[in-house]
Protein backbone atom coordinates (compact mmCIF):
# COMPACT_ATOMS: atom_id res chain seq x y z
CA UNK A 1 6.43 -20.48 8.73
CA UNK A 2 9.44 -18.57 6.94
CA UNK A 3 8.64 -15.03 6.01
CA UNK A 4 9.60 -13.78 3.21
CA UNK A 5 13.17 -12.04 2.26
CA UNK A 6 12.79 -9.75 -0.67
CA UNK A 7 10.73 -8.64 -4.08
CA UNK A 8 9.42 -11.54 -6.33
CA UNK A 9 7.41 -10.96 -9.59
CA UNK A 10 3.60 -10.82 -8.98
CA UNK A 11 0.73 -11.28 -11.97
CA UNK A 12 -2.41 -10.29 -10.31
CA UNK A 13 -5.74 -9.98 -11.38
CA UNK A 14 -7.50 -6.81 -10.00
CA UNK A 15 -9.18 -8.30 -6.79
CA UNK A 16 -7.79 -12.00 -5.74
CA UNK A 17 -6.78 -14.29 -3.19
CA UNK A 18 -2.77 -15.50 -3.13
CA UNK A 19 -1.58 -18.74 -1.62
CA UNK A 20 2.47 -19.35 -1.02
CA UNK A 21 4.99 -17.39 1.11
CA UNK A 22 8.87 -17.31 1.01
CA UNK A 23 11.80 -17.77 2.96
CA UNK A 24 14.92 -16.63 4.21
CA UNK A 25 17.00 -16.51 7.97
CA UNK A 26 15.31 -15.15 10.78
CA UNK A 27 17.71 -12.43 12.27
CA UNK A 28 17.30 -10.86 15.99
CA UNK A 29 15.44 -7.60 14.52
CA UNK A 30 16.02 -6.15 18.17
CA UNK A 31 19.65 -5.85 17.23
CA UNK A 32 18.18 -3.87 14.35
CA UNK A 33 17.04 -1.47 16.83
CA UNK A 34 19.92 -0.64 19.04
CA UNK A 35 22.91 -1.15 16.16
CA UNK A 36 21.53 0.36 12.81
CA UNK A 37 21.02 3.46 10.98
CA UNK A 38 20.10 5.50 13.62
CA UNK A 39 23.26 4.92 15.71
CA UNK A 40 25.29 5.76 12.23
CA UNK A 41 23.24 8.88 11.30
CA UNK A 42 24.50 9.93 15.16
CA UNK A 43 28.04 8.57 14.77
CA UNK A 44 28.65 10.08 10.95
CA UNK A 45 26.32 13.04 10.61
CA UNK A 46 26.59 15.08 14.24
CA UNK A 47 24.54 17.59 12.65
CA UNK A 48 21.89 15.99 11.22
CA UNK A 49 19.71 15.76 14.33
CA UNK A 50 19.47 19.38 14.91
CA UNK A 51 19.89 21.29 11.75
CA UNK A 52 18.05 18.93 9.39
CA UNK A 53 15.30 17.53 11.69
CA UNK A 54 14.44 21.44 12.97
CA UNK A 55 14.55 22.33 9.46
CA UNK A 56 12.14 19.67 8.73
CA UNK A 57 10.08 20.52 11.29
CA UNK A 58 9.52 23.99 9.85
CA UNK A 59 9.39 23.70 6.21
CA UNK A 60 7.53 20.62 5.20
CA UNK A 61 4.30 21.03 6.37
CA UNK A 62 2.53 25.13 6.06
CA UNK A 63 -0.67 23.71 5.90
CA UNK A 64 -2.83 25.65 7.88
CA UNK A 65 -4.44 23.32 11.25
CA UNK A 66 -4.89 22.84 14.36
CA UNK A 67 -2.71 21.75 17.54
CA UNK A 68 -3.19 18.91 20.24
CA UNK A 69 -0.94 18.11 23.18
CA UNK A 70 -1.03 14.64 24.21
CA UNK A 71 1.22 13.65 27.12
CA UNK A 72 3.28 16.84 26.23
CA UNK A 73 3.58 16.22 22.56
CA UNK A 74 1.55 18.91 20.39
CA UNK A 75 0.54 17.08 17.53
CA UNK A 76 -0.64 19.22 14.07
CA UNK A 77 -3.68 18.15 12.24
CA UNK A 78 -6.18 19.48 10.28
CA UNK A 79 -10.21 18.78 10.43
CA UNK A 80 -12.42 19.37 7.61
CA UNK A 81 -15.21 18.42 5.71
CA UNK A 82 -18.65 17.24 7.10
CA UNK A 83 -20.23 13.76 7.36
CA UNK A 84 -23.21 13.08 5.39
CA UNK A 85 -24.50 11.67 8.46
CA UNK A 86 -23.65 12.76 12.32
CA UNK A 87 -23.43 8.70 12.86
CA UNK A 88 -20.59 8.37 10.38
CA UNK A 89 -17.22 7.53 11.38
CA UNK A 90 -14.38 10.31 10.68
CA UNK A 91 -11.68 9.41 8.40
CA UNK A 92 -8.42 9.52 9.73
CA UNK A 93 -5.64 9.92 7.60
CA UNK A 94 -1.74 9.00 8.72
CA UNK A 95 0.46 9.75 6.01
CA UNK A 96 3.85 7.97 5.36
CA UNK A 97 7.78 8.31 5.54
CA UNK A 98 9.30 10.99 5.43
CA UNK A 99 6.84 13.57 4.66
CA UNK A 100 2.94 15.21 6.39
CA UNK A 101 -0.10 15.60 6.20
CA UNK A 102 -0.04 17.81 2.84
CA UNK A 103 0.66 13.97 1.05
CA UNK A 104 -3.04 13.40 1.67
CA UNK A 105 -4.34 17.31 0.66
CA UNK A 106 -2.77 17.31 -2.75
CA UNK A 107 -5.27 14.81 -4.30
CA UNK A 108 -7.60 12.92 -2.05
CA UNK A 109 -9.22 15.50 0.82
CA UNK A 110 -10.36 17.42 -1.80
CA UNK A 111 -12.55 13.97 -3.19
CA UNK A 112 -13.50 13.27 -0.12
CA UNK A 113 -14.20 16.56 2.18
CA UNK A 114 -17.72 16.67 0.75
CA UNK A 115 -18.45 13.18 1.82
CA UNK A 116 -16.98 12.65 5.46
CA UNK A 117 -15.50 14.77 8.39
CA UNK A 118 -11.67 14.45 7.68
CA UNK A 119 -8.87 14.32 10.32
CA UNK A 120 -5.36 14.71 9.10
CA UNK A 121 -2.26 14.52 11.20
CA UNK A 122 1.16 15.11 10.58
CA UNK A 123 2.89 11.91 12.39
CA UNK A 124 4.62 12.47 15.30
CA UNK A 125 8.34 14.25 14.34
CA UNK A 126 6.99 14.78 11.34
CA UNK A 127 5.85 18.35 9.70
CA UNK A 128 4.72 20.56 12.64
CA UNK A 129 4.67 17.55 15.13
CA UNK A 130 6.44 17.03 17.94
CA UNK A 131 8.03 13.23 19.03
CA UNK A 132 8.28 11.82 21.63
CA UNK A 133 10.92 11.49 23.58
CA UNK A 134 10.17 7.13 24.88
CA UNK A 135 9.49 4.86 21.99
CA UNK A 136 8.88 7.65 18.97
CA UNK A 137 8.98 5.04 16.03
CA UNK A 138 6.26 2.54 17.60
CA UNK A 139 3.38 1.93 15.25
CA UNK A 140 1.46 1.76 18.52
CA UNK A 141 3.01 4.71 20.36
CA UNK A 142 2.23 6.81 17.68
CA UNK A 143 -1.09 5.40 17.16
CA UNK A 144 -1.92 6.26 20.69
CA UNK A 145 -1.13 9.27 20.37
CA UNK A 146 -3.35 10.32 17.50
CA UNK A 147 -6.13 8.13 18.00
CA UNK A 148 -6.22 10.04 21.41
CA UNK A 149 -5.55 13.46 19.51
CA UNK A 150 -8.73 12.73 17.43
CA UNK A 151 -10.98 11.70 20.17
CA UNK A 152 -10.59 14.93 21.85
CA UNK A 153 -11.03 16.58 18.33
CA UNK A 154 -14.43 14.66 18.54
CA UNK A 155 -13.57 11.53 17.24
CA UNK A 156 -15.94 8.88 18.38
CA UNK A 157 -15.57 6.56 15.52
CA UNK A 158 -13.23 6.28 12.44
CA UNK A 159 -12.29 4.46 9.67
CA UNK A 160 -8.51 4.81 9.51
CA UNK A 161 -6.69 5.33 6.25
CA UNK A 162 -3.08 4.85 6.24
CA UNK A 163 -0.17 5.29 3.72
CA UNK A 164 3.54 2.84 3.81
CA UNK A 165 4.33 3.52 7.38
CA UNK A 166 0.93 4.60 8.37
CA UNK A 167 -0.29 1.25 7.04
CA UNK A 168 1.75 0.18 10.48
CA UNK A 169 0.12 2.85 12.42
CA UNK A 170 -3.41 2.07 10.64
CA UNK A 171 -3.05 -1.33 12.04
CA UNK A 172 -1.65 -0.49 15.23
CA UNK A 173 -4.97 1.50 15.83
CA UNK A 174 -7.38 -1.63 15.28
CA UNK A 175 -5.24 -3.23 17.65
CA UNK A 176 -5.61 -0.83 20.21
CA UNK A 177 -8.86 0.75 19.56
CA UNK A 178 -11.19 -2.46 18.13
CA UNK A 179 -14.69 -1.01 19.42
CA UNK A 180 -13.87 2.14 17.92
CA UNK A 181 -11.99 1.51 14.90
CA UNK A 182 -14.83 0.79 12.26
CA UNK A 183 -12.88 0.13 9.56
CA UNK A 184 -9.04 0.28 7.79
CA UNK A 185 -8.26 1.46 4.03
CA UNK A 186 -4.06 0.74 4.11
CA UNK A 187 -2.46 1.74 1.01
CA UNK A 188 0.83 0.40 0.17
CA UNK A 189 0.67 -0.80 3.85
CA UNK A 190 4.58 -2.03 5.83
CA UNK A 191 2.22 -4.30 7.86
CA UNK A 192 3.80 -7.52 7.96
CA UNK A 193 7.32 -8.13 9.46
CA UNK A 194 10.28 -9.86 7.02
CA UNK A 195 13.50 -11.43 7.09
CA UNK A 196 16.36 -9.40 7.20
CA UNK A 197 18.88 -9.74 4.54
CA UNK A 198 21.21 -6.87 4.15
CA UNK A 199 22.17 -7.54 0.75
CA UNK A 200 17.99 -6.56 -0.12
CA UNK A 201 16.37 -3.03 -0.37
CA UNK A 202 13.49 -1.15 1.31
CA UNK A 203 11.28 -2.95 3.68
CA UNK A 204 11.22 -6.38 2.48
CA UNK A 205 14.44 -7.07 3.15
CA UNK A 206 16.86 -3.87 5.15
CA UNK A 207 17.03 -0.88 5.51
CA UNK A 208 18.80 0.38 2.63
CA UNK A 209 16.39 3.30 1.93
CA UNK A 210 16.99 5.66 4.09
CA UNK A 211 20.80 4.93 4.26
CA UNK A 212 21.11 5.52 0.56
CA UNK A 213 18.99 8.65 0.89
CA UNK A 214 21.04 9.87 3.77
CA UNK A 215 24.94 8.84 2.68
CA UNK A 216 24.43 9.27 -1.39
CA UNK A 217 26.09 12.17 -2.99
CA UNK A 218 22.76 13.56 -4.78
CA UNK A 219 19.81 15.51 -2.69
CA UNK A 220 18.33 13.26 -1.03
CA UNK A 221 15.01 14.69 -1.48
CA UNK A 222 15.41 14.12 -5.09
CA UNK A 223 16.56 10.99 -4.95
CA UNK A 224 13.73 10.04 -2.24
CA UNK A 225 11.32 11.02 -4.54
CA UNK A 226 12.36 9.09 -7.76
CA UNK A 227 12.41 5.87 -5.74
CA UNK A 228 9.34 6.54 -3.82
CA UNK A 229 7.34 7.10 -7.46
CA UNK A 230 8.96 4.64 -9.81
CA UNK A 231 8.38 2.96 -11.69
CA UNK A 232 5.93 6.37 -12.46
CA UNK A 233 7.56 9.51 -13.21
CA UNK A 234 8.47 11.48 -10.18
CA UNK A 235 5.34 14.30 -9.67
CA UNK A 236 7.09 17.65 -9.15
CA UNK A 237 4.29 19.41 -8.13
CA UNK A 238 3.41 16.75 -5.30
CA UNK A 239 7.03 17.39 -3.83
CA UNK A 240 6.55 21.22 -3.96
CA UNK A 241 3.09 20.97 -2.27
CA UNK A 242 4.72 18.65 0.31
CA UNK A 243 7.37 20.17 0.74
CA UNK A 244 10.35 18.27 -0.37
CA UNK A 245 11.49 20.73 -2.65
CA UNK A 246 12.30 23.20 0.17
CA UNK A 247 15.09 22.91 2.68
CA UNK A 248 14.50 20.08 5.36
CA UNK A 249 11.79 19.16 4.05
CA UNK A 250 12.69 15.66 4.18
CA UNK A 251 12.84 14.75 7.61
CA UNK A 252 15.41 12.11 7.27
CA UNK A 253 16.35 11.06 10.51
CA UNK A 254 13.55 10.63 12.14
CA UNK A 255 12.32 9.03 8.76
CA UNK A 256 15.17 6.84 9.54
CA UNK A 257 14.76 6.16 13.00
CA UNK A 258 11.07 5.03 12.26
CA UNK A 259 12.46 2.72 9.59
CA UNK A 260 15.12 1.34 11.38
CA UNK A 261 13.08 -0.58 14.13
CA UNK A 262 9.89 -0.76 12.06
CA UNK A 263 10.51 -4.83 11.49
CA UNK A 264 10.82 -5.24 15.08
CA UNK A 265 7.62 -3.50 15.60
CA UNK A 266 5.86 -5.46 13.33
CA UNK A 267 7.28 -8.65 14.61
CA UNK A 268 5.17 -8.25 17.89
CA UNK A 269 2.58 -6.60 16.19
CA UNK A 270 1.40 -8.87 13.12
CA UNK A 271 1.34 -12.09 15.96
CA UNK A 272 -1.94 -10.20 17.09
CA UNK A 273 -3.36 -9.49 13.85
CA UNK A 274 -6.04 -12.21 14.66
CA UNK A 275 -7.54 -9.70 16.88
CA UNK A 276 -8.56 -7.72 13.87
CA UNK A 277 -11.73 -7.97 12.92
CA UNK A 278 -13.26 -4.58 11.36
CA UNK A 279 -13.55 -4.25 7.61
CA UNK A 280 -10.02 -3.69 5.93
CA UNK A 281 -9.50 -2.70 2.60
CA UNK A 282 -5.74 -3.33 1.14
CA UNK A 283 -4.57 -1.43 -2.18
CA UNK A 284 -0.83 -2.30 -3.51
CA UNK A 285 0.71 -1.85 -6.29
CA UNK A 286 2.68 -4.95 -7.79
CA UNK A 287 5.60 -3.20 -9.01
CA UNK A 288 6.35 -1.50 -5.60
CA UNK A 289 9.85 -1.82 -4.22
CA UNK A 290 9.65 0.18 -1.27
CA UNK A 291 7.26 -1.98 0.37
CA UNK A 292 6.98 -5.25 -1.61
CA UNK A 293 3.57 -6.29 -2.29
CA UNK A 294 4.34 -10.24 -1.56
CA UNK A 295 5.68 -9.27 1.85
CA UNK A 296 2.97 -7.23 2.93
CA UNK A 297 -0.66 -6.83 1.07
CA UNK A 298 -0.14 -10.16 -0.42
CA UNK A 299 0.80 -11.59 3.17
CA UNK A 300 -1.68 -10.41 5.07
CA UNK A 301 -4.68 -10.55 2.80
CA UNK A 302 -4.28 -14.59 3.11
CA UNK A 303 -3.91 -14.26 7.24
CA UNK A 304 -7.19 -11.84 7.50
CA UNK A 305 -10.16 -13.45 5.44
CA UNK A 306 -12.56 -10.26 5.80
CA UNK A 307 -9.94 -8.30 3.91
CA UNK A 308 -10.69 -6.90 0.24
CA UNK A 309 -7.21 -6.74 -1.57
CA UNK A 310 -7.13 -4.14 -5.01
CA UNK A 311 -4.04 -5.33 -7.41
CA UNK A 312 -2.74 -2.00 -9.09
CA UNK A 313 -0.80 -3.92 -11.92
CA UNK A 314 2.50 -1.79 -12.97
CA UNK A 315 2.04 0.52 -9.81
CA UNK A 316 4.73 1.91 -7.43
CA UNK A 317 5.00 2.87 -3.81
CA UNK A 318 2.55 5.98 -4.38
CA UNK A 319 -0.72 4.40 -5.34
CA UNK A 320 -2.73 6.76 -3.95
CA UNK A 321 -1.12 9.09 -6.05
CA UNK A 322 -0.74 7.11 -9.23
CA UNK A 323 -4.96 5.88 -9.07
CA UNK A 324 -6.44 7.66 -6.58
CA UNK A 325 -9.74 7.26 -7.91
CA UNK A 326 -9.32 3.60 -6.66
CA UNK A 327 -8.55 5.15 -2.92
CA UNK A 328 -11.46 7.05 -3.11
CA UNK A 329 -13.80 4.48 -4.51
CA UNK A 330 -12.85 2.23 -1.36
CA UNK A 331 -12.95 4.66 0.97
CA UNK A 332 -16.40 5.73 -0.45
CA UNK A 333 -17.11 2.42 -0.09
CA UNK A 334 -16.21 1.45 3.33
CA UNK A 335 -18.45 4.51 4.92
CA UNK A 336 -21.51 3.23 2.51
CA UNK A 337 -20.99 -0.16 3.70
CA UNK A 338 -20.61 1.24 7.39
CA UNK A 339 -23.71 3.07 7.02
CA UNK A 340 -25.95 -0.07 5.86
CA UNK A 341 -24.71 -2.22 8.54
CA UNK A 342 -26.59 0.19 10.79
């Protein structure tokens, strides 16, 4: 079956099943890998690996954690809250593009600290995190990584919540940890692998983002953060509390580098998604352009039957900014659900 090339108009009802899929030219997305953005960023910018990615590094993320080496990369996280019950799974939460763990404390840890044991991480190259130096933009590397991060942390169960990129990572987990993984909330999830057309934006269709963001003439963190809202109004005080107002605090390259072979990734990965089988929750919003809603949530709430998929009509990219009461609710859900299966 053809996958799908770009963004299409999507009515949906608030919770519903979708039939169809698209089309377009299957490319060699390894070529993606070892030619694109990341090679340019090198060849144009010289600079932008050690200035802006250090810079990054050091300004984005203040929040106050914790630090975990894991085959000699010290991850940052942060671990609060308390579960209702000592038999509840943790929530992990693996933030997107671009930014740390800060996206997640600026709405939805403080809902949710009083009703689970919360593990945040800032992704690896990302915030205070180190990346590695083999394979840093897997979905499965860096779920690894974590996942191992938060079992000596005290993990023994979780239900994983992940945001755009860590919708990849989120999966990537249930993949590698199935016993384990009890359950995956992925918000405005790149899950599902597309056709490359360069003439297309964002990740149903290139990899335009970050190469705008990067080469355009304006800040990019100001630019990065009117397409990552609209069609809402860009929240000023979520990019101060993140840190994209500050200096570096948009990691771009390794934002790019984690874009740039993220189709490739998902490629091998969503051939396995049959080997999912815990609870998953998918929220999306249909006016999202970074990560199109009828190439991922729409996609692969028809391949996975036991998933729950919540329609935010009008919504962007940030849904769990834009209705977080609706990331909440699910989440709230999931654990309740977890806790009467017992």
């Amino acid at each position: 079956m053809a996958k799908p090339q770009g963004m299409s108009t999507v009515c949906a009802a608030s919770r519903e099943a979708r039939g169809g899929s698209g089309s377009g030219v299957h490319l060699d997305r390894r070529q993606l890998i070892q030619g694109g953005l990341g090679a340019g960023c090198a060849a144009m910018l010289p600079g932008c690996v050690g200035a802006q990615e250090a810079a990054g590094a050091k300004a984005a993320s203040d929040q106050e954690g914790r630090f975990i080496t894991v085959d000699g990369v010290r991850l940052h996280a942060i671990d609060i809250g308390a579960a209702a019950d000592p038999r509840d799974p943790v929530l992990i939460l693996i933030h997107g593009a671009g930014v740390n763990l800060r996206d997640w404390t600026y709405q939805l840890t403080p809902r949710l600290e009083k009703h689970a044991r919360i593990m945040a991480f800032d992704r690896p190259g990302f915030g205070l995190s180190e990346r590695p130096e083999k394979d840093a933009a897997s979905p499965i590397v860096q779920a690894n990584l974590i996942w191992r991060a938060a079992v000596e942390m005290g993990m023994k169960r979780a239900i994983v919540v992940g945001h755009s990129f860590g919708g990849a990572v989120a999966m990537a987990m249930a993949l590698e940890h199935p016993k384990t993984t009890a359950g995956l909330v992925v918000i405005s999830g790149a899950t599902m692998s597309w056709e490359f057309d360069e003439t297309l934006d964002y990740l149903g269709g290139g990899i335009n983002t970050a190469a705008k963001m990067l080469f355009s003439d304006k800040k990019s963190s100001q630019i990065a953060l009117e397409k990552i809202f609209e069609p809402q109004a860009p929240d000023l005080a979520y990019a101060q509390h993140v840190g994209l107002t500050k200096k570096g605090g948009l990691n771009m390259w390794d934002t790019a580098s984690d874009l740039n072979a993220l189709n490739a990734y998902l490629d091998d990965m969503d051939a396995r998604y049959g080997e999912v089988t815990q609870p998953l929750t998918l929220i999306h919003g249909t006016r999202d352009k970074i990560v199109p809603f009828d190439v991922h949530a729409a996609r692969l709430h028809r391949q996975l039957k036991q998933s729950e998929l919540i329609t935010l009509e009008g919504v962007g990219h940030m849904a769990h900014q834009a209705r977080p009461a609706y990331v909440v609710k699910a989440i709230l859900d999931m654990l309740a659900a977890d806790r009467a299966a017992r």
